[in-house]
Structure formats: C-alpha cells, structure tokens
PDB file of N, CA and C in Angstrom:
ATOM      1  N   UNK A   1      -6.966  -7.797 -14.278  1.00  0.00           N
ATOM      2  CA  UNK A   1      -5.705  -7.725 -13.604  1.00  0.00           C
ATOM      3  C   UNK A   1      -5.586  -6.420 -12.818  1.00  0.00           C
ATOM      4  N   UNK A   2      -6.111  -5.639 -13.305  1.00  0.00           N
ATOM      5  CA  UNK A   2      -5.928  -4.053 -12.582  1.00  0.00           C
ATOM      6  C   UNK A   2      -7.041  -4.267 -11.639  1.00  0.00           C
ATOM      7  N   UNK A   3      -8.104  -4.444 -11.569  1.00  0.00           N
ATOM      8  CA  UNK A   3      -9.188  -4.644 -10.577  1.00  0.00           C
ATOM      9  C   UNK A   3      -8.144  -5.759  -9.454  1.00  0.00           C
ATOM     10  N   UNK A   4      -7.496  -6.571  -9.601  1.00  0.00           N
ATOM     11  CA  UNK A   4      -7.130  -7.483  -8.807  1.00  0.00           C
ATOM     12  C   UNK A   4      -5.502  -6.176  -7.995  1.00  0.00           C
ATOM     13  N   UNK A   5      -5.512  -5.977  -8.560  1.00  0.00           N
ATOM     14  CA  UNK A   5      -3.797  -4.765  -8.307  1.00  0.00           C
ATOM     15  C   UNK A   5      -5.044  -3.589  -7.612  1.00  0.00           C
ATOM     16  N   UNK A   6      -5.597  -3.204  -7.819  1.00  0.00           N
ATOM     17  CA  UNK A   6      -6.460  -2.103  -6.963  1.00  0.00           C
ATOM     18  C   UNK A   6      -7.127  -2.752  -5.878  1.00  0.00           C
ATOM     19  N   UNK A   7      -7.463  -3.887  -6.115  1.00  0.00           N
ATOM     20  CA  UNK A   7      -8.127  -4.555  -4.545  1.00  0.00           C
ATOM     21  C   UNK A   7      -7.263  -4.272  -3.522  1.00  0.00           C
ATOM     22  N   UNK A   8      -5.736  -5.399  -3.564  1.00  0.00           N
ATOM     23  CA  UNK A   8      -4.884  -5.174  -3.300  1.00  0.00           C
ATOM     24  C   UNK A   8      -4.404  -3.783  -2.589  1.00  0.00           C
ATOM     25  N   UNK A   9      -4.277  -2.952  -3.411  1.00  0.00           N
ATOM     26  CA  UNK A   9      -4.274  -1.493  -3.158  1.00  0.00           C
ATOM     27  C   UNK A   9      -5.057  -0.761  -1.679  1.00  0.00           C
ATOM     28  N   UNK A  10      -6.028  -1.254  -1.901  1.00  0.00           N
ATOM     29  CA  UNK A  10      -7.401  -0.869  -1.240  1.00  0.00           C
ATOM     30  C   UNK A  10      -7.390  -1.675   0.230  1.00  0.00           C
ATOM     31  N   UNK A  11      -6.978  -3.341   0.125  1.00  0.00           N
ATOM     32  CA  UNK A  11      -6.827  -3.572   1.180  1.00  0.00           C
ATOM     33  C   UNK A  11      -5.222  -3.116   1.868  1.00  0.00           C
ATOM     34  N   UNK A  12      -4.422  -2.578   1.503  1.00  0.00           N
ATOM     35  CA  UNK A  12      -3.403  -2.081   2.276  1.00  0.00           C
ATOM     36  C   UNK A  12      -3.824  -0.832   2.783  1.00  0.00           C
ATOM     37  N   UNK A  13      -4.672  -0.039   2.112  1.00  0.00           N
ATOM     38  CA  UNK A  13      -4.993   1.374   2.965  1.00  0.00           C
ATOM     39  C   UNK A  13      -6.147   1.100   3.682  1.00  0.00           C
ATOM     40  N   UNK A  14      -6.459   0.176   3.858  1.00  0.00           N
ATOM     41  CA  UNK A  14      -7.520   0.153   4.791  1.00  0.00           C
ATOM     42  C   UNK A  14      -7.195  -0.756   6.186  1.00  0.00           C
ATOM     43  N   UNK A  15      -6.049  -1.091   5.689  1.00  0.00           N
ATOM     44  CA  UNK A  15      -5.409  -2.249   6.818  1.00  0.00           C
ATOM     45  C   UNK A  15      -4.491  -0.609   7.611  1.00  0.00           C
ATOM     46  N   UNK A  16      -3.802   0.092   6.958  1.00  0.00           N
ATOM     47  CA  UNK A  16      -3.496   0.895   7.017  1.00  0.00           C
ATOM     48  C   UNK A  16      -4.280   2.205   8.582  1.00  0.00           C
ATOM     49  N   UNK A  17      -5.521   2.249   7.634  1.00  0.00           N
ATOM     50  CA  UNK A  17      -6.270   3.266   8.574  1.00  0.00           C
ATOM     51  C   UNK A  17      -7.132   2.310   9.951  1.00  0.00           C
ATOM     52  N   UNK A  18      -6.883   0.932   9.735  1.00  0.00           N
ATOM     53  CA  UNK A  18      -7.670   0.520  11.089  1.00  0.00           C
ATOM     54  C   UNK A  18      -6.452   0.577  12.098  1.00  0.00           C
ATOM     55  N   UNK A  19      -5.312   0.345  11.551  1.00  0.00           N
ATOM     56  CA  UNK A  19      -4.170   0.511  12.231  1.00  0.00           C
ATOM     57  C   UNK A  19      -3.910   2.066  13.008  1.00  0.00           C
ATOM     58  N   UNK A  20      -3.868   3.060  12.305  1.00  0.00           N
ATOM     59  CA  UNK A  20      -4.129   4.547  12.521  1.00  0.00           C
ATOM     60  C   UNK A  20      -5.107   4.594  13.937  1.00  0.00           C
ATOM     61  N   UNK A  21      -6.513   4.066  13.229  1.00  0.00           N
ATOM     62  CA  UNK A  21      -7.610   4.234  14.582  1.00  0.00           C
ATOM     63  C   UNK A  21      -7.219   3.554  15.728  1.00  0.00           C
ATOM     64  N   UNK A  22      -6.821   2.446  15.728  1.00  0.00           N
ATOM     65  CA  UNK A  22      -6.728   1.582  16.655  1.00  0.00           C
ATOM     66  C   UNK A  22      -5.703   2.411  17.700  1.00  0.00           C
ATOM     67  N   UNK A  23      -4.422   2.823  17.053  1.00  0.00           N
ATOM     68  CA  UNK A  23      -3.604   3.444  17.763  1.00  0.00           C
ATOM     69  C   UNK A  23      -4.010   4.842  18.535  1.00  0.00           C
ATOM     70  N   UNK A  24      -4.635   5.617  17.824  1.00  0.00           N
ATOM     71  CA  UNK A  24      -5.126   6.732  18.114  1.00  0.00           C
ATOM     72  C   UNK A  24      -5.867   6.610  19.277  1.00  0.00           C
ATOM     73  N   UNK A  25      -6.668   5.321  19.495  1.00  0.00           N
ATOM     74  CA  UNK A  25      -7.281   5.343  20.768  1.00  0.00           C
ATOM     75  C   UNK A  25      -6.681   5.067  21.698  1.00  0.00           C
ATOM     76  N   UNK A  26      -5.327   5.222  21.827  1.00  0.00           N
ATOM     77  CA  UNK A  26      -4.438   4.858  23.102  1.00  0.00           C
ATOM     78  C   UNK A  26      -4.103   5.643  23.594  1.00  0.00           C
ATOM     79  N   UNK A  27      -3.602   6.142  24.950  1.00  0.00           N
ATOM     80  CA  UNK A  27      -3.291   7.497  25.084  1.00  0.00           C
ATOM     81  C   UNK A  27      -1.738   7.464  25.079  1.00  0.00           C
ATOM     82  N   UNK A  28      -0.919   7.944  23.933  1.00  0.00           N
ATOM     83  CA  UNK A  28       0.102   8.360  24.106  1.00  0.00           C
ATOM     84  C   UNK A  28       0.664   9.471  23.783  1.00  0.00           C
ATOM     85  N   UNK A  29       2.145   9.710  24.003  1.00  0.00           N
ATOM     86  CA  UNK A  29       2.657  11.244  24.086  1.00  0.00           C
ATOM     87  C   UNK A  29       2.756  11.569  22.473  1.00  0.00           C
ATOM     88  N   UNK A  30       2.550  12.905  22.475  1.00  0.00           N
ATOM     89  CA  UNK A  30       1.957  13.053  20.708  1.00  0.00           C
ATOM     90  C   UNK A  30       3.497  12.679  19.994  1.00  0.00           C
ATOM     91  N   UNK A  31       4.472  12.977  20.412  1.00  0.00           N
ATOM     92  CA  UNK A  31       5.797  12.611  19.657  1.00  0.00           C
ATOM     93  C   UNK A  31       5.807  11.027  19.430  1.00  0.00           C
ATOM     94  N   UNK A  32       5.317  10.340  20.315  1.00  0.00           N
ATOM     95  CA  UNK A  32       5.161   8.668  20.009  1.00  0.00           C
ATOM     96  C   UNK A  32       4.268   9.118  18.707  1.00  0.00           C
ATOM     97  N   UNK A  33       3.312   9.187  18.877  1.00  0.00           N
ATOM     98  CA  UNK A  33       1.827   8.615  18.365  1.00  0.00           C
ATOM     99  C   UNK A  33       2.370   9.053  16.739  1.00  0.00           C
ATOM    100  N   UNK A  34       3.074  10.546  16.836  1.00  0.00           N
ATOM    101  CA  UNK A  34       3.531  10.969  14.846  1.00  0.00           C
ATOM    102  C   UNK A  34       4.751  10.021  14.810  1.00  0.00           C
ATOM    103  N   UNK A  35       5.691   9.366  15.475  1.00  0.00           N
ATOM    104  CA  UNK A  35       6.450   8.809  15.114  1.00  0.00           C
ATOM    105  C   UNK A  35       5.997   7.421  14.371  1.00  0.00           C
ATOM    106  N   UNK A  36       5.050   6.886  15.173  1.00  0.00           N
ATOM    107  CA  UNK A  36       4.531   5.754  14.821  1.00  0.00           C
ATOM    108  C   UNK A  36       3.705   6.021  13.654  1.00  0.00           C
ATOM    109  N   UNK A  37       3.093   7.008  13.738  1.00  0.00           N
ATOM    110  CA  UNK A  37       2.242   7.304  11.994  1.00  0.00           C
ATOM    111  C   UNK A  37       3.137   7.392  10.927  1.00  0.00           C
ATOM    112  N   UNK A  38       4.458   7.871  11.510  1.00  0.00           N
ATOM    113  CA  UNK A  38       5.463   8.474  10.089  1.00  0.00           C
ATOM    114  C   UNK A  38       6.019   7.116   9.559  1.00  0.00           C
ATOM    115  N   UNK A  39       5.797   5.821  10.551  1.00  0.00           N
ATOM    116  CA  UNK A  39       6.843   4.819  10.378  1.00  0.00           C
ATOM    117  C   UNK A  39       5.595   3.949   9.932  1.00  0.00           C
ATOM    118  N   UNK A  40       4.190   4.437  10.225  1.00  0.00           N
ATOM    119  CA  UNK A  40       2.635   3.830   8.883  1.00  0.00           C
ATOM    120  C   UNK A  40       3.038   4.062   7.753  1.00  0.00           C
ATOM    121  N   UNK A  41       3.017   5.457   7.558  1.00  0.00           N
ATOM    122  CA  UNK A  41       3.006   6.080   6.470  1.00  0.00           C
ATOM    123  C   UNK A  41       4.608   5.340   5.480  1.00  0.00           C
ATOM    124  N   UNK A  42       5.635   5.107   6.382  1.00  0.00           N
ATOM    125  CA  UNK A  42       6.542   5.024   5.537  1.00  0.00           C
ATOM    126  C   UNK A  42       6.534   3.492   4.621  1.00  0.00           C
ATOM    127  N   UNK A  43       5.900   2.601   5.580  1.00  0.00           N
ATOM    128  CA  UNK A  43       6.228   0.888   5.559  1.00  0.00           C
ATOM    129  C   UNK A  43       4.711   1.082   4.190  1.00  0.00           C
ATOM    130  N   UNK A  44       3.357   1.598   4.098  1.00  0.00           N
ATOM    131  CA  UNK A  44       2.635   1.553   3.348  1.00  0.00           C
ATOM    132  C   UNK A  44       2.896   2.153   1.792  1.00  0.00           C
ATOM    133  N   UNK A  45       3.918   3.182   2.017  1.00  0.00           N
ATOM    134  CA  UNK A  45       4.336   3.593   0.851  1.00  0.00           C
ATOM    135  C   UNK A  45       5.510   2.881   0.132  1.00  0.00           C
ATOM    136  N   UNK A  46       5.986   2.093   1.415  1.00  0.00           N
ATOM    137  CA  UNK A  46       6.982   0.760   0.516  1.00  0.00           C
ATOM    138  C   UNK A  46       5.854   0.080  -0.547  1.00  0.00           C
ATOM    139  N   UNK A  47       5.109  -0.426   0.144  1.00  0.00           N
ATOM    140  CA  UNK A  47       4.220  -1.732   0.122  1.00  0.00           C
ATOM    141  C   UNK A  47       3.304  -1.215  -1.585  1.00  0.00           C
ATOM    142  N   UNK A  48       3.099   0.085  -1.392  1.00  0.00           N
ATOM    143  CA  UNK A  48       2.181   0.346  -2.589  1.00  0.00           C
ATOM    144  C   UNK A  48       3.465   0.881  -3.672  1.00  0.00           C
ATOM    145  N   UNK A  49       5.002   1.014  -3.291  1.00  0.00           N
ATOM    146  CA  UNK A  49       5.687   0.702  -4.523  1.00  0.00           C
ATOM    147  C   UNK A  49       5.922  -0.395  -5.022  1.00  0.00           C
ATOM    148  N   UNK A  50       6.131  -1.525  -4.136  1.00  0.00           N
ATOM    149  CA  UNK A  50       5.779  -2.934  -4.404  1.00  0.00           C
ATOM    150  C   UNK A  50       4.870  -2.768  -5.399  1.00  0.00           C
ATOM    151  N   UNK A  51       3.517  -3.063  -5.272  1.00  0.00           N
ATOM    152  CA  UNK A  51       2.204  -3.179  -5.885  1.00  0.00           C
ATOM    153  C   UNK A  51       2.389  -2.347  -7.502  1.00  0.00           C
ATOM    154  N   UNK A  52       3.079  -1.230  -6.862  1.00  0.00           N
ATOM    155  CA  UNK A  52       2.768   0.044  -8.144  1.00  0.00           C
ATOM    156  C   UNK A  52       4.438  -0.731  -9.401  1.00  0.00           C
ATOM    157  N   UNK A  53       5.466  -1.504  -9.115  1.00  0.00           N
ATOM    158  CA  UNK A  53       6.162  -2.358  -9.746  1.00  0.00           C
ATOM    159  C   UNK A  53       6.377  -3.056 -10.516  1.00  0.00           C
ATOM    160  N   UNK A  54       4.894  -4.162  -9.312  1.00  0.00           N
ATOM    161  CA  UNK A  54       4.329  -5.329 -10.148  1.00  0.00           C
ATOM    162  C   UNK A  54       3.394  -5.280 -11.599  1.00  0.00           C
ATOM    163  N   UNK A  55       2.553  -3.961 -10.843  1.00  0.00           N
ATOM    164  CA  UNK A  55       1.966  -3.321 -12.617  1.00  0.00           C
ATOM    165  C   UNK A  55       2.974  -3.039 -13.223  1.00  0.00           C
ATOM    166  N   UNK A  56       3.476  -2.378 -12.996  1.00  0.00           N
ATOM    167  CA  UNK A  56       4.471  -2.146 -14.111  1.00  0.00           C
ATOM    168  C   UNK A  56       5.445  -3.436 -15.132  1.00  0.00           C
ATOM    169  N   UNK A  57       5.931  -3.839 -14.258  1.00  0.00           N
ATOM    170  CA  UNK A  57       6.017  -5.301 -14.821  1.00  0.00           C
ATOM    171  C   UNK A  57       5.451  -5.682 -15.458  1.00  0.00           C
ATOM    172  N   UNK A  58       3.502  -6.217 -15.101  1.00  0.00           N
ATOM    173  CA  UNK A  58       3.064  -6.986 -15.733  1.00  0.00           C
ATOM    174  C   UNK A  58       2.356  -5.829 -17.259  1.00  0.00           C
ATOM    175  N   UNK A  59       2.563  -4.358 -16.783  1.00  0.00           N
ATOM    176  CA  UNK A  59       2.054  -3.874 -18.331  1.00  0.00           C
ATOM    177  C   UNK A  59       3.618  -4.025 -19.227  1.00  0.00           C
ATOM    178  N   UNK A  60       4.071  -4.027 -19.460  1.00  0.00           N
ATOM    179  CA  UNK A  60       5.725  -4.434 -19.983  1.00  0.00           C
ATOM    180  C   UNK A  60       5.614  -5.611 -20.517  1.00  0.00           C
ATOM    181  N   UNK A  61       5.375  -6.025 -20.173  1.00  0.00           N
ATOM    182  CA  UNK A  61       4.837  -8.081 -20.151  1.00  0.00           C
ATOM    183  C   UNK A  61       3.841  -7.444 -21.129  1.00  0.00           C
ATOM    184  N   UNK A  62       2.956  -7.471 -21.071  1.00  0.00           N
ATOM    185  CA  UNK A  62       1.948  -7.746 -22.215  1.00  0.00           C
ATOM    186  C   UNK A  62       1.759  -6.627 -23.226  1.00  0.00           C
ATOM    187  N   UNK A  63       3.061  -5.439 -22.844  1.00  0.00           N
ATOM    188  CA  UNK A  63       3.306  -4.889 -24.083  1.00  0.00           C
ATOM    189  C   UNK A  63       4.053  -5.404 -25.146  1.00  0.00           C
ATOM    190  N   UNK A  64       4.354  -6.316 -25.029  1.00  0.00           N
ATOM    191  CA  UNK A  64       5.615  -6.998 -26.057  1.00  0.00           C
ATOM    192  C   UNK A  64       4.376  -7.520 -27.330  1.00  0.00           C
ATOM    193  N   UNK A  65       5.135  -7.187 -28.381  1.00  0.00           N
ATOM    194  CA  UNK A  65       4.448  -7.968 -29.788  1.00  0.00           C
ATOM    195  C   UNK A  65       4.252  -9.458 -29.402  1.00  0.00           C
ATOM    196  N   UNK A  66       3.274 -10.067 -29.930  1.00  0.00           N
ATOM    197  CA  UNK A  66       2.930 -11.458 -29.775  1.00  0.00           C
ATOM    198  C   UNK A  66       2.417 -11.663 -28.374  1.00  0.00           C
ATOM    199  N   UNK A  67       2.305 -11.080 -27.334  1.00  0.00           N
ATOM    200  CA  UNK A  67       1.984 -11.758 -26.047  1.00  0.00           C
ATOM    201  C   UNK A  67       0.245 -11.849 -25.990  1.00  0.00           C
ATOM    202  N   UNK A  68      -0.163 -12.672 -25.884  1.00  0.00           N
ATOM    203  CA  UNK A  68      -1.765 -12.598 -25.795  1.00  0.00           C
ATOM    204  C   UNK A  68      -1.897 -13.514 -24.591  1.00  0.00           C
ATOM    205  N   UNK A  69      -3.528 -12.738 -24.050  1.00  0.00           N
ATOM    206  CA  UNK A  69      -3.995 -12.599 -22.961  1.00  0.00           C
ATOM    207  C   UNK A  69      -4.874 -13.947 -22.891  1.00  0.00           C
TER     208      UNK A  69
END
C-alpha cells in the first residue's frame, strides 16, 4: 500500500518537473514565469496533502484492533 501511495507521489513530482521544463523553455517575463511556478508549487502541495491524508486514513484504518489485512 505504501509502495502504491509513493508511486503516486513520484508520479505527481515528476508530472510536476516536466511541467517546470516545459515552461522554462518559453521565453517569458521572469515575474510570469515565478508566478506560474508559485501557482506549481502551490496546486502540487495541495495534491501531495491529498495523498499524504489518504495514508493517513488508511494507517488509522488498519490501526484499529481486529482489522486484518
């Protein structure tokens, strides 16, 4: 389950940094280009509290007496 929650993980920062490159090769005015990184940075750190939640959840879940895997 954690290997499947770290994949996950892994493909958002990497969806993340092709996004970064891709942009970077455009030529725009540097106040665009950090605005648009700050508004990467902000929507990915939603996304991995999402993710970072759902663990949590699911360790809660199978901390309870009786729950088997």
């Amino acid at each position: 389950m954690i290997n499947l929650c770290l994949g996950i993980a892994i493909i958002l920062l990497a969806s993340a940094v092709c996004k970064y490159i891709a942009g970077r090769s455009k030529a725009e005015v540097p106040g665009q280009a950090e605005q648009r990184l700050t508004a990467g940075m902000r929507e990915l750190e939603r996304r991995l509290n999402d993710v970072q939640d759902v663990m949590i959840a699911i360790d809660e879940k199978l901390s309870r007496p009786g729950v088997r895997v």
